[in-house]
Protein backbone atom coordinates (compact mmCIF):
# COMPACT_ATOMS: atom_id res chain seq x y z
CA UNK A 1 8.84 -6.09 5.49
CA UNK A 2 6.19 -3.56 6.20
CA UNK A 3 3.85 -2.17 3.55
CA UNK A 4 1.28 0.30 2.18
CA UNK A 5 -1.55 0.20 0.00
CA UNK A 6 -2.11 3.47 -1.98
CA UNK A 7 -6.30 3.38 -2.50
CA UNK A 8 -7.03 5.15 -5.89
CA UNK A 9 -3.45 5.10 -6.73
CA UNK A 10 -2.91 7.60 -9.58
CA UNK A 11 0.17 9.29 -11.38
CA UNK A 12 0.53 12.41 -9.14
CA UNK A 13 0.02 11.88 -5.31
CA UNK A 14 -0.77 8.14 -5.40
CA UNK A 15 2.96 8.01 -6.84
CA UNK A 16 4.51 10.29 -4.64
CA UNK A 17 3.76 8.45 -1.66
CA UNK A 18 4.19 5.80 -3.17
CA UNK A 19 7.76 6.67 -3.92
CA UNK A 20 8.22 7.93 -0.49
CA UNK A 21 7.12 4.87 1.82
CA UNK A 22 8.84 2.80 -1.14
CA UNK A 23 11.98 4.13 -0.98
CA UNK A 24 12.13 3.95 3.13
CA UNK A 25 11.93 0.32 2.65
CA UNK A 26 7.73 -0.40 2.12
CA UNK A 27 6.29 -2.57 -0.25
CA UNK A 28 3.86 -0.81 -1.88
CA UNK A 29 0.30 -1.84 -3.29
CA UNK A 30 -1.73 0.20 -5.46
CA UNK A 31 -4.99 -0.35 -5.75
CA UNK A 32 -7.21 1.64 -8.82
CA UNK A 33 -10.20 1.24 -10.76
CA UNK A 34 -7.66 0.99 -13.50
CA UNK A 35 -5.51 -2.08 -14.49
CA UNK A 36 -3.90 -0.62 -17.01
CA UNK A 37 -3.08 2.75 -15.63
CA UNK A 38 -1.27 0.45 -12.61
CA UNK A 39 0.26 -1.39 -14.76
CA UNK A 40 2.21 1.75 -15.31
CA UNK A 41 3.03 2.90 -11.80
CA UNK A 42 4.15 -0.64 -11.41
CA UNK A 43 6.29 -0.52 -14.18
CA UNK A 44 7.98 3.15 -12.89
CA UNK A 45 8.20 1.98 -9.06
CA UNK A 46 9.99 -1.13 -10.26
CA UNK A 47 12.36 0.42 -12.27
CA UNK A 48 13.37 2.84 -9.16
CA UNK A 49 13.76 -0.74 -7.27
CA UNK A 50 10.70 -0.11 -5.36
CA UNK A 51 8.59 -3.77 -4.72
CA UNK A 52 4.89 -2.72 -5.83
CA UNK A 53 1.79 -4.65 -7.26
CA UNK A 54 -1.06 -3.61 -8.65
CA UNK A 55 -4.85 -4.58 -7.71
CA UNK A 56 -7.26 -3.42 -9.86
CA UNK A 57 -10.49 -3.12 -7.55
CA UNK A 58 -13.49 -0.89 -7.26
CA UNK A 59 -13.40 -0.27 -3.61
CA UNK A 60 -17.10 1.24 -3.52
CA UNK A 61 -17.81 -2.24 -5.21
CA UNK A 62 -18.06 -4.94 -2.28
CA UNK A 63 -18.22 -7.80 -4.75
CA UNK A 64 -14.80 -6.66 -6.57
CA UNK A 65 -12.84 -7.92 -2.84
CA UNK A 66 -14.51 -11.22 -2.67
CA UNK A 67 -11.77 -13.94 -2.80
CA UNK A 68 -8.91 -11.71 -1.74
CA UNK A 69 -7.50 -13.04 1.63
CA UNK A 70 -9.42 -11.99 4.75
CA UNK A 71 -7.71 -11.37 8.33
CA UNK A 72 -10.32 -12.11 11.41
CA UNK A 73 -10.09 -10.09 14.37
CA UNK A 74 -7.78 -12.54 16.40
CA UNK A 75 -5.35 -11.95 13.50
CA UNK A 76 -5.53 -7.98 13.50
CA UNK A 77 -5.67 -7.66 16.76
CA UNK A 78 -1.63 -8.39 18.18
CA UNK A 79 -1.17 -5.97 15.19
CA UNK A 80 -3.03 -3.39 15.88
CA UNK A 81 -1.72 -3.41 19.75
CA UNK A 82 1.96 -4.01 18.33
CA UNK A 83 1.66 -0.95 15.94
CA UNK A 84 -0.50 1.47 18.32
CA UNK A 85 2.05 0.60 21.51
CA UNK A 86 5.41 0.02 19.95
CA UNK A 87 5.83 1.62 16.97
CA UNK A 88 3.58 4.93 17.26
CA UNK A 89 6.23 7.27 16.25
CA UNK A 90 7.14 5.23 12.97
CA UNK A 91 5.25 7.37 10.52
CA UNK A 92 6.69 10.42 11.67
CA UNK A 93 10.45 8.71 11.00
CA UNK A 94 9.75 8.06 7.83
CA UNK A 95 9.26 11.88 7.11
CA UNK A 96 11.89 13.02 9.40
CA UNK A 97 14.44 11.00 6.91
C-alpha cells in the first residue's frame, strides 16, 4: 500500500492533501507539533474511510524522532531506484484522476 506523510499537518491544506492521496488509495500519516489537533484529522480521515495515524513530533527537534524506526541506505536505496525509474509519472496520475 503506498503512503504519505503530511509534515505540519493542519486543518486546511495538511487535510486536503491528505484527503486527496487518501482517497486514491494512500495511507496517510500526519505528523504535527500537536497531538491533540491530530487526533482530530485522524478522527475526520477515518470517518471518510481514509487509513491515517497521527505522530505528534517536533521535526526541528532531533531528539523528538529518536526510537522511531530507521531505514539505512541499503534499504532506501532499491526504493528510491524503483520509484525514480518505474513509477516517475505516478504523482501526476493521481491528479489526473
Amino acid at each position: 500500500m503506498p503512503s504519505i506523510a503530511i509534515v505540519g499537518a493542519g486543518p486546511r491544506l495538511g487535510l486536503a492533501v491528505a484527503r486527496t492521496f487518501g482517497s486514491h488509495g494512500f495511507d496517510v500519516a500526519l505528523i504535527s507539533r500537536s497531538g491533540d489537533k491530530l487526533d482530530g484529522l485522524v478522527g475526520e480521515l477515518t470517518a471518510e474511510e481514509i487509513t491515517a495515524a497521527a505522530f505528534p513530533a517536533d521535526v526541528l527537534d532531533l531528539s523528538s524522532f529518536y526510537g522511531r524506526p530507521t531505514a539505512t541506505a541499503d534499504q532506501i536505496s532499491p526504493l528510491y531506484w524503483d520509484l525514480h525509474t518505474t513509477h516517475r509519472d505516478e504523482a501526476e496520475r493521481i491528479f489526473r484522476g
